[in-house]
C-alpha atoms as a PDB file:
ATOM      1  CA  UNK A   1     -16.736  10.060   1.023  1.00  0.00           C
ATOM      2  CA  UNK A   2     -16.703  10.673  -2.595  1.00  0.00           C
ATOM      3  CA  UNK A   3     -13.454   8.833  -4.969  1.00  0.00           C
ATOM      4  CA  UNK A   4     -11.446  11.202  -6.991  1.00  0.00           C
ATOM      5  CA  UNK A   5     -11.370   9.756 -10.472  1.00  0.00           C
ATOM      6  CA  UNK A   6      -8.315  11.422 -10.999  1.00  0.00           C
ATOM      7  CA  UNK A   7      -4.926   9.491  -9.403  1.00  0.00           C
ATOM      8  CA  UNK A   8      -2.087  11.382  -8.990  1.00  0.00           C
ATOM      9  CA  UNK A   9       1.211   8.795  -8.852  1.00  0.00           C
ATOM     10  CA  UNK A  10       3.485   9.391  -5.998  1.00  0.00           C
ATOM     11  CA  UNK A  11       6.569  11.220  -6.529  1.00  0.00           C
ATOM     12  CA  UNK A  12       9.548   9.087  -6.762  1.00  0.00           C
ATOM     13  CA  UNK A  13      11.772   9.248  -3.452  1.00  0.00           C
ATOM     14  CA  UNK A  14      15.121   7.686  -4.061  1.00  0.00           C
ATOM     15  CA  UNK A  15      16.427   7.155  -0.236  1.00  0.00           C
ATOM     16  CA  UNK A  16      12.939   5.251   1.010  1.00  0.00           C
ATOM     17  CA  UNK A  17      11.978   2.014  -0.783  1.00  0.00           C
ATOM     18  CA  UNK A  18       8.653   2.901  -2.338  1.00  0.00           C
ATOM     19  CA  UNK A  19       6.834   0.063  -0.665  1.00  0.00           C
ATOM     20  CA  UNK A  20       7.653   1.749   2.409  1.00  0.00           C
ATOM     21  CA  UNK A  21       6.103   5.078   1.599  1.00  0.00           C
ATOM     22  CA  UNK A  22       2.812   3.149   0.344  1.00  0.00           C
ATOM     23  CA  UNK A  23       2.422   1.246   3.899  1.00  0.00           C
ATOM     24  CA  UNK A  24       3.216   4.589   5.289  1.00  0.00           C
ATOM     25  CA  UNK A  25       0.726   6.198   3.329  1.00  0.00           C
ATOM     26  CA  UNK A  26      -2.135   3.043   4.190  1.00  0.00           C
ATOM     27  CA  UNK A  27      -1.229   3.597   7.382  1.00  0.00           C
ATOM     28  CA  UNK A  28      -1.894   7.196   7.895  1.00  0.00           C
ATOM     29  CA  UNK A  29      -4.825   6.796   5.880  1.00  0.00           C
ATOM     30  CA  UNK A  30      -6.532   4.143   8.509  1.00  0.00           C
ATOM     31  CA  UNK A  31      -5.007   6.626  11.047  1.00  0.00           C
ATOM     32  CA  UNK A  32      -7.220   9.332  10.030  1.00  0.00           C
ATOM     33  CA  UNK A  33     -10.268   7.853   9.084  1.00  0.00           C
ATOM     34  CA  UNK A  34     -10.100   6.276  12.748  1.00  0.00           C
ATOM     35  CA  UNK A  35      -9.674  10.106  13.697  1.00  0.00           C
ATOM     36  CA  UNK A  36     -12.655  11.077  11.787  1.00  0.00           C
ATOM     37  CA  UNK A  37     -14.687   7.926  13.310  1.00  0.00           C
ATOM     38  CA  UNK A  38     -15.691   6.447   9.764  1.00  0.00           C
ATOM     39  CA  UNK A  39     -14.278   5.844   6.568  1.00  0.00           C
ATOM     40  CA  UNK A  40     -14.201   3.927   3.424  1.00  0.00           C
ATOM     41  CA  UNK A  41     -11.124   3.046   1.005  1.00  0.00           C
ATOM     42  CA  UNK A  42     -10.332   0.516  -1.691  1.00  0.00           C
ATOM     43  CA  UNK A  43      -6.771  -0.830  -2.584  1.00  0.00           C
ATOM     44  CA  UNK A  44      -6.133  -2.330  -5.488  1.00  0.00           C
ATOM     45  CA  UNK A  45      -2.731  -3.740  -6.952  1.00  0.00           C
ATOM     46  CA  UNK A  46      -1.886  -5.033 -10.977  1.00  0.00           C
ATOM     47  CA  UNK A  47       1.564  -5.345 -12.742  1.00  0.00           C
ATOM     48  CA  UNK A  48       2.235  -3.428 -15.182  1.00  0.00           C
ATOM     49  CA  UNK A  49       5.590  -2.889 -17.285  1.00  0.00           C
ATOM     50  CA  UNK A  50       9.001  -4.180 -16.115  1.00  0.00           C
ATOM     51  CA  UNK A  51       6.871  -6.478 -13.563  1.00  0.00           C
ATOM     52  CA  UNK A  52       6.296  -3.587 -11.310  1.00  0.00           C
ATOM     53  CA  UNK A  53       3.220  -3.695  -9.486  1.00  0.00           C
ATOM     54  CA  UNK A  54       1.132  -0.809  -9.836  1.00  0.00           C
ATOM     55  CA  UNK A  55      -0.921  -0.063  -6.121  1.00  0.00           C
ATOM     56  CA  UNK A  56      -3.460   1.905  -6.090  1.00  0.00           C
ATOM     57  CA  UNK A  57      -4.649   3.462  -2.449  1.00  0.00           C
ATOM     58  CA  UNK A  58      -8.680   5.307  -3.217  1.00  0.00           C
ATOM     59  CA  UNK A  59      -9.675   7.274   0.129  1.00  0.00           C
ATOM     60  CA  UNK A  60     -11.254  10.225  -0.421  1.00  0.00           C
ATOM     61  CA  UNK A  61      -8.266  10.820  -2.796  1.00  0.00           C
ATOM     62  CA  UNK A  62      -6.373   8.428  -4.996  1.00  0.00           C
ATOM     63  CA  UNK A  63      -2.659   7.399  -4.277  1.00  0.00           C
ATOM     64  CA  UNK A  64      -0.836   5.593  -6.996  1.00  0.00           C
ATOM     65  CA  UNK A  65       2.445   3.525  -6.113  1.00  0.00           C
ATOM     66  CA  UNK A  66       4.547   1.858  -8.525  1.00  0.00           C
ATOM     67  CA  UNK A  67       6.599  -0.886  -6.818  1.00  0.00           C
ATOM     68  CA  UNK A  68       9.694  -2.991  -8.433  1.00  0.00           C
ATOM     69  CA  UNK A  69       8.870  -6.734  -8.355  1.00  0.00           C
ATOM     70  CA  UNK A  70      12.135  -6.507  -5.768  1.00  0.00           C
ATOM     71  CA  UNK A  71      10.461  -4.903  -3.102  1.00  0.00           C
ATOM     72  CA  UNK A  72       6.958  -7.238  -3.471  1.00  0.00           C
ATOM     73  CA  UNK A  73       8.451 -10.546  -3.888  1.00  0.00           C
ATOM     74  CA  UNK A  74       9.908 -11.966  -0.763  1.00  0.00           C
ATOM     75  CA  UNK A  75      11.931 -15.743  -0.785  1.00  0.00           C
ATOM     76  CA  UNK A  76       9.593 -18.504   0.448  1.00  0.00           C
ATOM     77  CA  UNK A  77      11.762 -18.604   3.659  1.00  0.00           C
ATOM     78  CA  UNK A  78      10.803 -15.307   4.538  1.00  0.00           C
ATOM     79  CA  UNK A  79       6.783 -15.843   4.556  1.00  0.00           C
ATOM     80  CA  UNK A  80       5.021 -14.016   7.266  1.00  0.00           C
ATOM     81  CA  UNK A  81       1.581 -14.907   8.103  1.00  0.00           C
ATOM     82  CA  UNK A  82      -0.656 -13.534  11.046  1.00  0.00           C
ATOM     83  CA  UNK A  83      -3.140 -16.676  10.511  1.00  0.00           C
ATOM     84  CA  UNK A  84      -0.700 -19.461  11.016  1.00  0.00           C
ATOM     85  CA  UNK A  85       1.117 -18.291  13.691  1.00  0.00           C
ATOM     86  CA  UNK A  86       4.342 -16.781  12.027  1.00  0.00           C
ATOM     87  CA  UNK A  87       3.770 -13.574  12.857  1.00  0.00           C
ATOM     88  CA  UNK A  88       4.428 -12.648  16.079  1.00  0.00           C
ATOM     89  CA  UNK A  89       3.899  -9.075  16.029  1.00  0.00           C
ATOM     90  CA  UNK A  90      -0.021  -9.798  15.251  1.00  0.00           C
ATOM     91  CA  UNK A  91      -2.773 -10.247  18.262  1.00  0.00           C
END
């Protein structure tokens, strides 16, 4: 599957915190390359201006996600880890 060099930045949706719509999008995008029985993407994250972090999805297409440092940084009490146990959603 061939990258787009072209990225096309998400549209701004003020009712769903943006990291949402990028899991959402990751998500559908493992969903569908499962459907198609083979795929291939690369995800990539930097900070840019304002300490955003700029998260880029390439599958086939590019996604582009610009998140506030808000939504990314979480209080130390609140770590979540599926290799140490602390995550008990994870098999």
């Amino acid at each position: 599957m061939s990258v787009n060099a072209r990225s096309k930045p998400v549209q701004e949706v003020a009712s769903v915190p943006a990291i949402d719509r990028a899991i959402s999008r990751l998500l559908a995008e493992i969903y569908d390359g499962l459907r198609h029985g083979f795929f291939e993407f690369t995800l990539t994250c930097e900070i840019v201006g304002q300490e955003r972090r700029r998260l880029t999805l390439r599958a086939g297409k590019s996604h582009q996600f610009l998140l506030p440092k808000e939504e990314c940084v979480r209080s130390t009490g609140q770590t979540i880890d599926s290799c140490d146990g602390s995550d008990t959603s994870a098999t």
